[in-house]
PDB file of N, CA and C in Angstrom:
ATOM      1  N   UNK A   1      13.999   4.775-114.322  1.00  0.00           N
ATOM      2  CA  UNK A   1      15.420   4.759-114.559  1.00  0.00           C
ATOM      3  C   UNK A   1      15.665   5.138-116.029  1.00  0.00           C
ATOM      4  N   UNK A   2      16.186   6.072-116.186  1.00  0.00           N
ATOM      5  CA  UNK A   2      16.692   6.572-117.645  1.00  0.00           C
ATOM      6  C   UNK A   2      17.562   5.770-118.300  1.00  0.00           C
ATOM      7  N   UNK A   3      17.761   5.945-119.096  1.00  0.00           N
ATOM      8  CA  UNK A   3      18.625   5.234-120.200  1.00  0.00           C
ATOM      9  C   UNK A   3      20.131   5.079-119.739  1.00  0.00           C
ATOM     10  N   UNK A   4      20.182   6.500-119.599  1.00  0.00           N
ATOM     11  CA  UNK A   4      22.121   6.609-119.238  1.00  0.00           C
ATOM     12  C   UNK A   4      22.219   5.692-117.970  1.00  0.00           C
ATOM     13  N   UNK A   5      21.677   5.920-116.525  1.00  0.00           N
ATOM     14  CA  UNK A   5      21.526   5.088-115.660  1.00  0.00           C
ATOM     15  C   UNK A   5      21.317   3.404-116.029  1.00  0.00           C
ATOM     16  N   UNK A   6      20.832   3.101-117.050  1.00  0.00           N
ATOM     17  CA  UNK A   6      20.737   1.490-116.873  1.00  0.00           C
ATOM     18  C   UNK A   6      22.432   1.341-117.892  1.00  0.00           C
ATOM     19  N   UNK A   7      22.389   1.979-118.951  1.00  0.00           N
ATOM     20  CA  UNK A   7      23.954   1.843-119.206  1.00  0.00           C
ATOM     21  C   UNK A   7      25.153   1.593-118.562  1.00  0.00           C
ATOM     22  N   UNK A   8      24.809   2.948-117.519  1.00  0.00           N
ATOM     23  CA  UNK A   8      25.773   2.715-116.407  1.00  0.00           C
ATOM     24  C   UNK A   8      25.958   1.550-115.249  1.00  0.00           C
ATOM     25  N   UNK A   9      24.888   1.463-114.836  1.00  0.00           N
ATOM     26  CA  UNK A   9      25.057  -0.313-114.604  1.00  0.00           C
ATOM     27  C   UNK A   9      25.483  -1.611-114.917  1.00  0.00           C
ATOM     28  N   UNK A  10      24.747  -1.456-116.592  1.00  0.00           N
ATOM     29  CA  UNK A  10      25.469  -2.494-117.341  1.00  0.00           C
ATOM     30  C   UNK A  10      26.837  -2.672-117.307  1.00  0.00           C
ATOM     31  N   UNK A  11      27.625  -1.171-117.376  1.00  0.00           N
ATOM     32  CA  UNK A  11      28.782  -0.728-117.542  1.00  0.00           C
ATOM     33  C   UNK A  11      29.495  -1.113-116.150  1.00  0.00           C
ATOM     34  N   UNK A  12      29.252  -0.813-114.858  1.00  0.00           N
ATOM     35  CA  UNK A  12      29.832  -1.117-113.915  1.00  0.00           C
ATOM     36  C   UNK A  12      30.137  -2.709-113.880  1.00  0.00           C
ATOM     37  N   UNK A  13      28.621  -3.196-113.839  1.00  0.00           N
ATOM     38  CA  UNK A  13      28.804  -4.570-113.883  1.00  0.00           C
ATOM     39  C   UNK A  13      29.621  -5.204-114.639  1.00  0.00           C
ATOM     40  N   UNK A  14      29.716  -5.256-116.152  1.00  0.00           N
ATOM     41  CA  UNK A  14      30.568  -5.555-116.882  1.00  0.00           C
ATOM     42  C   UNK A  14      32.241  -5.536-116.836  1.00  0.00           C
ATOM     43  N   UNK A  15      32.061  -3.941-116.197  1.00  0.00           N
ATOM     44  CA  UNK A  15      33.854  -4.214-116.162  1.00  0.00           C
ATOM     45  C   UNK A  15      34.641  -4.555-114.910  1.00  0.00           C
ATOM     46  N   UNK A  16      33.281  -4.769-113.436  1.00  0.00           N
ATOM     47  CA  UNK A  16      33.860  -5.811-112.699  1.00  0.00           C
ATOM     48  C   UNK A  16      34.240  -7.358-113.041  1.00  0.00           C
ATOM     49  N   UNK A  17      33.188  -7.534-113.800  1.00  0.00           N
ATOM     50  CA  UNK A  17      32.860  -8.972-114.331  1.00  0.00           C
ATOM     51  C   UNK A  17      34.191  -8.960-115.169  1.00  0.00           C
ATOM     52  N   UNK A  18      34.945  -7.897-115.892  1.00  0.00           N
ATOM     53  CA  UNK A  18      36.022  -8.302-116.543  1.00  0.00           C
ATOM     54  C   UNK A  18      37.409  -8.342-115.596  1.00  0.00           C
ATOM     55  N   UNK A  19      37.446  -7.614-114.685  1.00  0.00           N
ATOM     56  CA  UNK A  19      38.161  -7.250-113.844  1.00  0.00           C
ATOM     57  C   UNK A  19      38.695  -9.128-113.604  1.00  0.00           C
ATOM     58  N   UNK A  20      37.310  -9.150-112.795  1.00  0.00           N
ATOM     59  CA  UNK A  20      37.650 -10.647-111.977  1.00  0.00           C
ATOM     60  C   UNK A  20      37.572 -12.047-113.358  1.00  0.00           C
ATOM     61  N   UNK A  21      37.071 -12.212-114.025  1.00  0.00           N
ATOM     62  CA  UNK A  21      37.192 -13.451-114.425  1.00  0.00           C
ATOM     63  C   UNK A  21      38.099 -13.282-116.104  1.00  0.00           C
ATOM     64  N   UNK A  22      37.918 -12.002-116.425  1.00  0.00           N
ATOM     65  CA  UNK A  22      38.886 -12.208-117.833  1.00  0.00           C
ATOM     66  C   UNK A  22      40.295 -11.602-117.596  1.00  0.00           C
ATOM     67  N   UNK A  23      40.096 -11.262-116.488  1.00  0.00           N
ATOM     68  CA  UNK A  23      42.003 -10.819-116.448  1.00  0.00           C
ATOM     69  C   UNK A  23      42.519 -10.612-115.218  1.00  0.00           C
ATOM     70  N   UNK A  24      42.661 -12.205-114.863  1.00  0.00           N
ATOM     71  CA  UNK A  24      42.511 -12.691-113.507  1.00  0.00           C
ATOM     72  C   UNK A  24      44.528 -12.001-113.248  1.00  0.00           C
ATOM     73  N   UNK A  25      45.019 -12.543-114.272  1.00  0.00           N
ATOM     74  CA  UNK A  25      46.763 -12.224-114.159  1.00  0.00           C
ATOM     75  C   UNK A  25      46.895 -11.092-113.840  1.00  0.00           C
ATOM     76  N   UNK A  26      45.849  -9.817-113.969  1.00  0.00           N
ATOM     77  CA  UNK A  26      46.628  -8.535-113.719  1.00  0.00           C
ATOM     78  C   UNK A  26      47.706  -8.142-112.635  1.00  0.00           C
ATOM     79  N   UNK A  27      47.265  -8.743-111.507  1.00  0.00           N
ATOM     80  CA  UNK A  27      47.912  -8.326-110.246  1.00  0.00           C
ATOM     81  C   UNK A  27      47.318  -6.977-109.448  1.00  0.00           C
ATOM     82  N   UNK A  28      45.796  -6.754-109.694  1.00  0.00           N
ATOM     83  CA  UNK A  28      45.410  -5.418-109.280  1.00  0.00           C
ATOM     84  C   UNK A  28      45.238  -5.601-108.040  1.00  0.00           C
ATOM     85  N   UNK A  29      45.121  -6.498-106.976  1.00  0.00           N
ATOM     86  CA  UNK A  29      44.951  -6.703-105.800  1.00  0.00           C
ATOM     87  C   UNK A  29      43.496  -6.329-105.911  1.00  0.00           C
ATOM     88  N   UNK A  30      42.880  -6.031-104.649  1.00  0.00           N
ATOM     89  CA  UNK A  30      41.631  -5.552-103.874  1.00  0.00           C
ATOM     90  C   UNK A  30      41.276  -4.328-104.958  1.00  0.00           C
ATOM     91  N   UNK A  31      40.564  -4.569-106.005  1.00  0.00           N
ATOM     92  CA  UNK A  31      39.888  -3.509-106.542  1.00  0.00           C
ATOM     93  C   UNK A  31      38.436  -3.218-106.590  1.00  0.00           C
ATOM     94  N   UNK A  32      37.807  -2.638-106.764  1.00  0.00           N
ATOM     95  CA  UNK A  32      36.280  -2.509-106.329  1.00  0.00           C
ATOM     96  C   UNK A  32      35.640  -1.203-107.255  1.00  0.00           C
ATOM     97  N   UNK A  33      35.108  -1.672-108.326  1.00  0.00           N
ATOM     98  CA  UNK A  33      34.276  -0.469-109.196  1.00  0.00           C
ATOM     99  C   UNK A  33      32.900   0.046-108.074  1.00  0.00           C
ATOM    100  N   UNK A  34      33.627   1.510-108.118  1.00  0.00           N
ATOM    101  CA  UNK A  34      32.657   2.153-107.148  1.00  0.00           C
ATOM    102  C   UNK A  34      31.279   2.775-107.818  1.00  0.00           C
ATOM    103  N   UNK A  35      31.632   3.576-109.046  1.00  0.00           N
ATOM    104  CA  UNK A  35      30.532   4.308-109.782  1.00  0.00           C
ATOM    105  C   UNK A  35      31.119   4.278-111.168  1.00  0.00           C
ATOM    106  N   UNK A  36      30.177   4.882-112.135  1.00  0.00           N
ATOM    107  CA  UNK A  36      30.403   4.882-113.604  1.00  0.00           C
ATOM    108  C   UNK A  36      29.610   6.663-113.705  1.00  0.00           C
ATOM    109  N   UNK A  37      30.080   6.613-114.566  1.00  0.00           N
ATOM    110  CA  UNK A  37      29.839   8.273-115.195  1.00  0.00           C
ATOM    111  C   UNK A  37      29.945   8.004-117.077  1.00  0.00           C
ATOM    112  N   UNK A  38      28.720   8.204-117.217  1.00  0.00           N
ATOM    113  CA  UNK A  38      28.500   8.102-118.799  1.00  0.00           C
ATOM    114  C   UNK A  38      28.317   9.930-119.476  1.00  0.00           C
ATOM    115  N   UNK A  39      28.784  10.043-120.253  1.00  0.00           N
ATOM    116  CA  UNK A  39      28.734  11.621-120.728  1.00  0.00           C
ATOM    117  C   UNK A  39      27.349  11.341-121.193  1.00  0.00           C
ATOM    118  N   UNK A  40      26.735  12.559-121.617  1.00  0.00           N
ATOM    119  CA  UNK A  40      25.004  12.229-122.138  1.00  0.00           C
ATOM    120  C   UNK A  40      25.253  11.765-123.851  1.00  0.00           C
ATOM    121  N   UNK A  41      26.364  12.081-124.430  1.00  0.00           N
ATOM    122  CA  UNK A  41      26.300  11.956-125.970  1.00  0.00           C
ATOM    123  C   UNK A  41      27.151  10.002-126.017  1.00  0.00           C
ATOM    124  N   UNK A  42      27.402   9.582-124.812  1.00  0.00           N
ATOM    125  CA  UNK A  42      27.854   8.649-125.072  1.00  0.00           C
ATOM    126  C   UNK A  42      29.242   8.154-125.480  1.00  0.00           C
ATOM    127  N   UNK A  43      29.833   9.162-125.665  1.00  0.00           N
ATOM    128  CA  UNK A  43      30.941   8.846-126.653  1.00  0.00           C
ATOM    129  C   UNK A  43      32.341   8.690-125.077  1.00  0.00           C
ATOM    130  N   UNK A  44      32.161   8.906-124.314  1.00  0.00           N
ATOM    131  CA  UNK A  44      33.131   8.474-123.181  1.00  0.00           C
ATOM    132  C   UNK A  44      32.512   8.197-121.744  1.00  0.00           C
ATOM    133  N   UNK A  45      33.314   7.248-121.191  1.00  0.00           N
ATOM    134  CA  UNK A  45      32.942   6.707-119.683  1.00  0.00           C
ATOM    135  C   UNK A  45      33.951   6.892-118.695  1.00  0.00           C
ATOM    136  N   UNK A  46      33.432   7.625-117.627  1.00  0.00           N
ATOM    137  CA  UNK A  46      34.772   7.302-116.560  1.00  0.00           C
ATOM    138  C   UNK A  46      34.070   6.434-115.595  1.00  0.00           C
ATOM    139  N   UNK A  47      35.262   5.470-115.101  1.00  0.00           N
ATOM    140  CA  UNK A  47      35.182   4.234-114.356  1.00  0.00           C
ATOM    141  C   UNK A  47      35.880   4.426-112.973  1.00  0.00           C
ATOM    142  N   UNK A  48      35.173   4.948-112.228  1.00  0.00           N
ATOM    143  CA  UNK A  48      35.734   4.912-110.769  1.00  0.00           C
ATOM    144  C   UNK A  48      36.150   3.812-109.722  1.00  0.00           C
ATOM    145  N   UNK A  49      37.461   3.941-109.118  1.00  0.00           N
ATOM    146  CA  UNK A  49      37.397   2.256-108.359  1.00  0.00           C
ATOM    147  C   UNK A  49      38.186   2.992-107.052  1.00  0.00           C
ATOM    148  N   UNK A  50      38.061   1.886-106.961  1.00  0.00           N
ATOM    149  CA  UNK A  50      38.652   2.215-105.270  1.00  0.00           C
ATOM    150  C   UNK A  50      39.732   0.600-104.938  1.00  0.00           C
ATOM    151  N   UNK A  51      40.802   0.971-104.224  1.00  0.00           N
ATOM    152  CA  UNK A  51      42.143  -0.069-103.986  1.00  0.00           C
ATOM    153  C   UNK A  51      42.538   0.600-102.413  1.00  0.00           C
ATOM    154  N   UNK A  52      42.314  -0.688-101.859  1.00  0.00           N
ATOM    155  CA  UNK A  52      43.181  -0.629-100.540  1.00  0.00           C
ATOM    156  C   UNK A  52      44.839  -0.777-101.476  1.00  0.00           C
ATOM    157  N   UNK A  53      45.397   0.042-100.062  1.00  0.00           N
ATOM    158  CA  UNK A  53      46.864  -0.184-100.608  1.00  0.00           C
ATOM    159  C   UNK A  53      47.753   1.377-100.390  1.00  0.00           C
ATOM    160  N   UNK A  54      49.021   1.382-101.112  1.00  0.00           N
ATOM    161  CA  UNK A  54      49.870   2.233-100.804  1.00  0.00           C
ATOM    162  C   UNK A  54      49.667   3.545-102.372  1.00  0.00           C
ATOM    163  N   UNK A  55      49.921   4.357-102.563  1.00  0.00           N
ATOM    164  CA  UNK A  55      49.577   5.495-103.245  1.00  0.00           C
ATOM    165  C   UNK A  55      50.394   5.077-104.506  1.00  0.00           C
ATOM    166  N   UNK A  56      51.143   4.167-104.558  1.00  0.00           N
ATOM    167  CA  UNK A  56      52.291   3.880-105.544  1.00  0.00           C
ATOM    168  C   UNK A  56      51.512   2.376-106.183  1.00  0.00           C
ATOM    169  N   UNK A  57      50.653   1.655-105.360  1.00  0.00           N
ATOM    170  CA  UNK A  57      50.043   0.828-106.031  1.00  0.00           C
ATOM    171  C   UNK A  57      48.815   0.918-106.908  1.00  0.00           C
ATOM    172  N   UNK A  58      48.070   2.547-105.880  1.00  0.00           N
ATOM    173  CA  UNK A  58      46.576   2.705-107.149  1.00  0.00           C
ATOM    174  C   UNK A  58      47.688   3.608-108.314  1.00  0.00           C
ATOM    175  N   UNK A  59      49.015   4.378-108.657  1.00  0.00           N
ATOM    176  CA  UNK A  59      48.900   4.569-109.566  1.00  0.00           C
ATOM    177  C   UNK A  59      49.550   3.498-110.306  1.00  0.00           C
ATOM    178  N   UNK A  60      49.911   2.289-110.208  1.00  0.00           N
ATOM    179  CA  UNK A  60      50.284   1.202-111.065  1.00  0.00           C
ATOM    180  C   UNK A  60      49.035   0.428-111.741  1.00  0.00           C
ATOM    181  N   UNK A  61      47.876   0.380-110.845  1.00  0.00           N
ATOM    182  CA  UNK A  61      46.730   0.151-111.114  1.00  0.00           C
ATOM    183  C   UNK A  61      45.381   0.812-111.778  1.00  0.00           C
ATOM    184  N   UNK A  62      45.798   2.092-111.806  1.00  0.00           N
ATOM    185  CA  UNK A  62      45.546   3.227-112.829  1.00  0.00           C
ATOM    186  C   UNK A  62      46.161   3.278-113.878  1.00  0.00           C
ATOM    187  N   UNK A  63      47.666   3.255-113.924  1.00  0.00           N
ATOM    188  CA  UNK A  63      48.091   3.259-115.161  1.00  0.00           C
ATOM    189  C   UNK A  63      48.038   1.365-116.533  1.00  0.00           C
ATOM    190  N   UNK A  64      47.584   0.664-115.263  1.00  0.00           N
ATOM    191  CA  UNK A  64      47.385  -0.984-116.074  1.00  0.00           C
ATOM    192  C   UNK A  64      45.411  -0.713-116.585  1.00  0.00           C
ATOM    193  N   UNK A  65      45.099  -0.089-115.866  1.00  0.00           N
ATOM    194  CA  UNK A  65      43.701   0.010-116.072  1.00  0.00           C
ATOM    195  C   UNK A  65      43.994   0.803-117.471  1.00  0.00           C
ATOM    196  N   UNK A  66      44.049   1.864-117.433  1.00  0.00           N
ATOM    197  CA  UNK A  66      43.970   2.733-118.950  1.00  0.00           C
ATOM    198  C   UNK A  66      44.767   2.221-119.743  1.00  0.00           C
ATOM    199  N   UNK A  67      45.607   1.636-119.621  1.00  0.00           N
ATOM    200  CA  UNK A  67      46.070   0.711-120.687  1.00  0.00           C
ATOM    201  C   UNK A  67      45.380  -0.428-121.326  1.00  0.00           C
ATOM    202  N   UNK A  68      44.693  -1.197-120.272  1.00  0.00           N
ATOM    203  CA  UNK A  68      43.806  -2.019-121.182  1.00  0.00           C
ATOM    204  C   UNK A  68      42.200  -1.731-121.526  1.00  0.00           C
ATOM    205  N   UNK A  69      42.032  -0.397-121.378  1.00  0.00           N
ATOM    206  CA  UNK A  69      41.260   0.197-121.668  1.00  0.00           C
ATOM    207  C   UNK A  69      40.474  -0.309-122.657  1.00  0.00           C
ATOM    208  N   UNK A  70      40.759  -0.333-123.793  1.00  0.00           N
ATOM    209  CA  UNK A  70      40.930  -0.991-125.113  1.00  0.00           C
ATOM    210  C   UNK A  70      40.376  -1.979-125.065  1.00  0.00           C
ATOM    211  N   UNK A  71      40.844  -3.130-124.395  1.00  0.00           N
ATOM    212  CA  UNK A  71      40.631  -4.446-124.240  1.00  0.00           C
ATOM    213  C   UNK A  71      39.322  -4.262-123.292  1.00  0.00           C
ATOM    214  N   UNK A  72      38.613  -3.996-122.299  1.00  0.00           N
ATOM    215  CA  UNK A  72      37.975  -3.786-121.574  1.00  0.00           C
ATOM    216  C   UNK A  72      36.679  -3.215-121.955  1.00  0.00           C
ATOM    217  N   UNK A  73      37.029  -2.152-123.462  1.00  0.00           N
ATOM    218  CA  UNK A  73      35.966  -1.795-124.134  1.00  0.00           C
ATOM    219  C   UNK A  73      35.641  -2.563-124.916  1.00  0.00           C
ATOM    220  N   UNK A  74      36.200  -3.236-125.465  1.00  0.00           N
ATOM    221  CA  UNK A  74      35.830  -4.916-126.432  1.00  0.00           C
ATOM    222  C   UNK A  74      34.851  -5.841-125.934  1.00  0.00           C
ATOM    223  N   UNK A  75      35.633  -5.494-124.643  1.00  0.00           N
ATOM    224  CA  UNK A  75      34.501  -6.793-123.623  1.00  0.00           C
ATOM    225  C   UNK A  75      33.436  -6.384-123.340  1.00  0.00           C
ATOM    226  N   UNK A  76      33.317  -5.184-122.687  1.00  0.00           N
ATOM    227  CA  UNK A  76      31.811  -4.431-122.553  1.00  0.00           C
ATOM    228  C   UNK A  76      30.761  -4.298-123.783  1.00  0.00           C
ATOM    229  N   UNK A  77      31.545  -3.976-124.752  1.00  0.00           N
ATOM    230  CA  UNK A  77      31.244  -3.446-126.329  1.00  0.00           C
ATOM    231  C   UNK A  77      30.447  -4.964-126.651  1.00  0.00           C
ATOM    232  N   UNK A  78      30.221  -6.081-125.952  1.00  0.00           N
ATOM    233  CA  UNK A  78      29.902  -7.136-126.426  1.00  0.00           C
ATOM    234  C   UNK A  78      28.475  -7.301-125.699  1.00  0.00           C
ATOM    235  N   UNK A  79      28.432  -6.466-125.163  1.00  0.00           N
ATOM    236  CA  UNK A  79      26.947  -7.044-124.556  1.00  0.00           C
ATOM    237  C   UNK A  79      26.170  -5.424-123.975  1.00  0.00           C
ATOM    238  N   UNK A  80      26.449  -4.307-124.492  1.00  0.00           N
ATOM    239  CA  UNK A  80      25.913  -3.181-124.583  1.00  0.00           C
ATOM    240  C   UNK A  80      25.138  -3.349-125.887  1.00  0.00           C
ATOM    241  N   UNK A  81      23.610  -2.841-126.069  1.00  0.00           N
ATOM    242  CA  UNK A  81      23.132  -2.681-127.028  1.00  0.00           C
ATOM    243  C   UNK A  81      23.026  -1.660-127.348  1.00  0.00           C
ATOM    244  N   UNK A  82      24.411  -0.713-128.490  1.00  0.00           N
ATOM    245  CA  UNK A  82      24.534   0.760-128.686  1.00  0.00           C
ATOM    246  C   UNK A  82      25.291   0.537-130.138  1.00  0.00           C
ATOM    247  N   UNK A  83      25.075   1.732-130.784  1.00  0.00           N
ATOM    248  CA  UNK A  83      25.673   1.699-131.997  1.00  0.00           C
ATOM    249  C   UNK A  83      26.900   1.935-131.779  1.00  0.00           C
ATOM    250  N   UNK A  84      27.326   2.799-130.680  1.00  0.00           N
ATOM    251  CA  UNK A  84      29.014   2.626-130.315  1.00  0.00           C
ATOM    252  C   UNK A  84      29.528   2.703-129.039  1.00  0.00           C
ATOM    253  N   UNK A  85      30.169   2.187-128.771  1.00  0.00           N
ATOM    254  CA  UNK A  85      30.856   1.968-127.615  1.00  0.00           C
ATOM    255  C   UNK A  85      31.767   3.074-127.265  1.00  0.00           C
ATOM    256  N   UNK A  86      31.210   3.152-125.811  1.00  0.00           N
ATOM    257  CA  UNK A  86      32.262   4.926-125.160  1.00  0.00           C
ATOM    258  C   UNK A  86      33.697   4.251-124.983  1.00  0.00           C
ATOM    259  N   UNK A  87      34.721   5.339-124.835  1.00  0.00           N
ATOM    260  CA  UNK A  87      36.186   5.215-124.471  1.00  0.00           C
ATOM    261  C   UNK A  87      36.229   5.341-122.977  1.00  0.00           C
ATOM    262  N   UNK A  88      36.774   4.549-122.498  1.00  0.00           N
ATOM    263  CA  UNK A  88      36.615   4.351-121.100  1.00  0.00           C
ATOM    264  C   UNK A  88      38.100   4.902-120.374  1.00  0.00           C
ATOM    265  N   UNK A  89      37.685   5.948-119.478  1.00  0.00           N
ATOM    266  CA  UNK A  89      38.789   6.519-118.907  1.00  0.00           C
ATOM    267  C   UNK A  89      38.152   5.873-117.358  1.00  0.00           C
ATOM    268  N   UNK A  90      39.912   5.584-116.802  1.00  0.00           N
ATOM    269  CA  UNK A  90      39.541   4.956-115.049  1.00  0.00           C
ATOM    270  C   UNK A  90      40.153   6.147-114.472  1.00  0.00           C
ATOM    271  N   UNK A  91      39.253   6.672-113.057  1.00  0.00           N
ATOM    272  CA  UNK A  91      39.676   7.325-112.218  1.00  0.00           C
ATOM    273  C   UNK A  91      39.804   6.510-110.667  1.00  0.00           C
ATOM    274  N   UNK A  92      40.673   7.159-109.612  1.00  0.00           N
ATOM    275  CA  UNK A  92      40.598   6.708-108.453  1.00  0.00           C
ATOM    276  C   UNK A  92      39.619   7.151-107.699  1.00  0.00           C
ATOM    277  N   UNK A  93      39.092   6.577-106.956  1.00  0.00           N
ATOM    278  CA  UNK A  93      37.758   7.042-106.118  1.00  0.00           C
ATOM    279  C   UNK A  93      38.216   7.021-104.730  1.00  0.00           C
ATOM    280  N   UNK A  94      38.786   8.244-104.402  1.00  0.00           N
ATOM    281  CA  UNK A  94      38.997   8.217-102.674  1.00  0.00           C
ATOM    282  C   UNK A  94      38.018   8.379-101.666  1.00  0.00           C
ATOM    283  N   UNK A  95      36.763   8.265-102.026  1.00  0.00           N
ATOM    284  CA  UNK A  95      35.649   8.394-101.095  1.00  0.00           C
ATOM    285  C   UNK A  95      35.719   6.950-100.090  1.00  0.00           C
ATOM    286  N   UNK A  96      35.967   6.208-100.104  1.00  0.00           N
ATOM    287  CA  UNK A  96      35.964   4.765 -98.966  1.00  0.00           C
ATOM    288  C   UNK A  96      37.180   5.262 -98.240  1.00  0.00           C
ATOM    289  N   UNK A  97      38.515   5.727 -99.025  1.00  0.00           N
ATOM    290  CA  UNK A  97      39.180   5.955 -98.150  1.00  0.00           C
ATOM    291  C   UNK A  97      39.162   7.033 -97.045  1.00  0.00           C
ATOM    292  N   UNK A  98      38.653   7.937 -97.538  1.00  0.00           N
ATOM    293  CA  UNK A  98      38.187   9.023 -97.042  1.00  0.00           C
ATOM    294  C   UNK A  98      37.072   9.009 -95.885  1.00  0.00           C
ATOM    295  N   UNK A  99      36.021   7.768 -96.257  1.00  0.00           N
ATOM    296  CA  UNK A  99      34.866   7.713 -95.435  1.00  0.00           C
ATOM    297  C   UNK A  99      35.661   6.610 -94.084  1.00  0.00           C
ATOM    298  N   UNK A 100      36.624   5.866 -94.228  1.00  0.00           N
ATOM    299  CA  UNK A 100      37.197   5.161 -93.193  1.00  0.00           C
ATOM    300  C   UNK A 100      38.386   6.022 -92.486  1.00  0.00           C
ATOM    301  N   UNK A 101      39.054   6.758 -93.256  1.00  0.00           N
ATOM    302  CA  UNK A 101      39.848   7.902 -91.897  1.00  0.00           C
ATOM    303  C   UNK A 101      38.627   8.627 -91.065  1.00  0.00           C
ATOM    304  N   UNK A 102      37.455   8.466 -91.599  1.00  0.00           N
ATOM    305  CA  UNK A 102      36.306   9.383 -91.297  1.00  0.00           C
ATOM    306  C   UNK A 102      35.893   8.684 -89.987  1.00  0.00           C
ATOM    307  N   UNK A 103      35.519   7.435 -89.929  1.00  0.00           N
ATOM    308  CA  UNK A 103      35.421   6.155 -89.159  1.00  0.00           C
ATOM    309  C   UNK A 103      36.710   6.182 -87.572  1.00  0.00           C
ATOM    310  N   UNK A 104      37.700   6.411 -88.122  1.00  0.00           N
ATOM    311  CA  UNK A 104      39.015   6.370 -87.497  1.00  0.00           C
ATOM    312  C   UNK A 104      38.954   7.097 -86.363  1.00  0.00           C
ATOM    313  N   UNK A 105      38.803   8.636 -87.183  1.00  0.00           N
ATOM    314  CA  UNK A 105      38.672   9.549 -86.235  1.00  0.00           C
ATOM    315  C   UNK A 105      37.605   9.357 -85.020  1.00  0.00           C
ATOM    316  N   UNK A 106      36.697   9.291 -85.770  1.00  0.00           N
ATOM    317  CA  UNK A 106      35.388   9.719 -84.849  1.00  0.00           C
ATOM    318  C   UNK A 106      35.690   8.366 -83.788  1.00  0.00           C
ATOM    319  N   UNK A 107      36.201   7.492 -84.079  1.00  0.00           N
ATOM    320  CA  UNK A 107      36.040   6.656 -82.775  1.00  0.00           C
ATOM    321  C   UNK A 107      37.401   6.830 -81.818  1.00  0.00           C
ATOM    322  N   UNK A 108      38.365   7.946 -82.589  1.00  0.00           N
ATOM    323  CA  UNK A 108      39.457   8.510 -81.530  1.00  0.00           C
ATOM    324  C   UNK A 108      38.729   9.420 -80.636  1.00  0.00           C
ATOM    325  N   UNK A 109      38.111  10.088 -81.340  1.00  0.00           N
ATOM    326  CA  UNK A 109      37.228  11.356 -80.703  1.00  0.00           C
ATOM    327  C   UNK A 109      36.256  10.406 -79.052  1.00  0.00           C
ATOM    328  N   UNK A 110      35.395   9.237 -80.120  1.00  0.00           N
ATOM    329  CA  UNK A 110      34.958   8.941 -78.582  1.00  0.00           C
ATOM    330  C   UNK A 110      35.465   8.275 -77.352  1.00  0.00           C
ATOM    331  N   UNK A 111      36.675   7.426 -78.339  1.00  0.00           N
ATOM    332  CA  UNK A 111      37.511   7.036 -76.907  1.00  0.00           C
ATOM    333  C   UNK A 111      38.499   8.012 -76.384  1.00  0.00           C
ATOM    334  N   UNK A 112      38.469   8.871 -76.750  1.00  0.00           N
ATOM    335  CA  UNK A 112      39.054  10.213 -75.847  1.00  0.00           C
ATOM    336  C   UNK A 112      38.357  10.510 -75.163  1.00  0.00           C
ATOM    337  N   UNK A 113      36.913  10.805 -75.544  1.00  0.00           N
ATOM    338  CA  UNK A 113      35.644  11.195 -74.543  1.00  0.00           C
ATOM    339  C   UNK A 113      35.460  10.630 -73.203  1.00  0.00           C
ATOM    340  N   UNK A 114      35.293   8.832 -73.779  1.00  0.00           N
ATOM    341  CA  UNK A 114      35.476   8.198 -72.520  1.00  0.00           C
ATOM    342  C   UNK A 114      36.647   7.889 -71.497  1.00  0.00           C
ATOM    343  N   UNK A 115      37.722   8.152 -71.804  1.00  0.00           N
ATOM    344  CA  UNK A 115      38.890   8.289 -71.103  1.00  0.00           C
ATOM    345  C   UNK A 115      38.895   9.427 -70.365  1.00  0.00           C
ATOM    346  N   UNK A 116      38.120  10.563 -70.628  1.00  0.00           N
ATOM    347  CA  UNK A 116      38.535  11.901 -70.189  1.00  0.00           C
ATOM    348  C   UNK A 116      37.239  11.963 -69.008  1.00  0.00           C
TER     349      UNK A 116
END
């Protein structure tokens, strides 16, 4: 496991771990850090998540995420052993949603099969 890879772990872990116990008030509902993406020079992170919900709630939850961005890199920044801490940009990760319309279908497909 390379370097960037154990970062990125640390990194996932961490900013679930902040998610749920240091900023319990947000109101993000059902959020779930899916992957991390570290650039190779370090200097930025994107934070992928995934939210059940309506299209108007992941961008309220996108836009509260990059806002406390800041705050979130403080917290991570505390238990990474690096001379500096990346800027953390959050993206939405539509792959679960995507992989469960995926789910949806295919079991329309077979109970059509068996009906027919």
């Amino acid at each position: 496991m390379s370097r960037i890879d154990r970062l990125e772990s640390l990194i996932k872990r961490e900013v679930s771990d902040v998610l749920i116990r240091r900023m319990p008030h947000a109101n993000l509902g059902f959020v779930s850090i899916t992957r991390v993406k570290l650039a190779p020079d370090f200097t930025t992170v994107t934070v992928f998540y995934s939210q059940f919900g309506s299209d108007v709630d992941r961008q309220k939850t996108r836009k509260y995420l990059n806002q406390a961005a800041g705050f979130i890199k403080g917290e991570v920044g505390r238990v990474m052993r690096t001379h500096t801490v990346p800027n953390f940009n959050f993206l939405y990760d539509d792959s679960l949603a995507k992989s469960s319309d995926m789910v949806v279908r295919i079991n329309a497909i077979i109970q059509d099969d068996i009906t027919s």
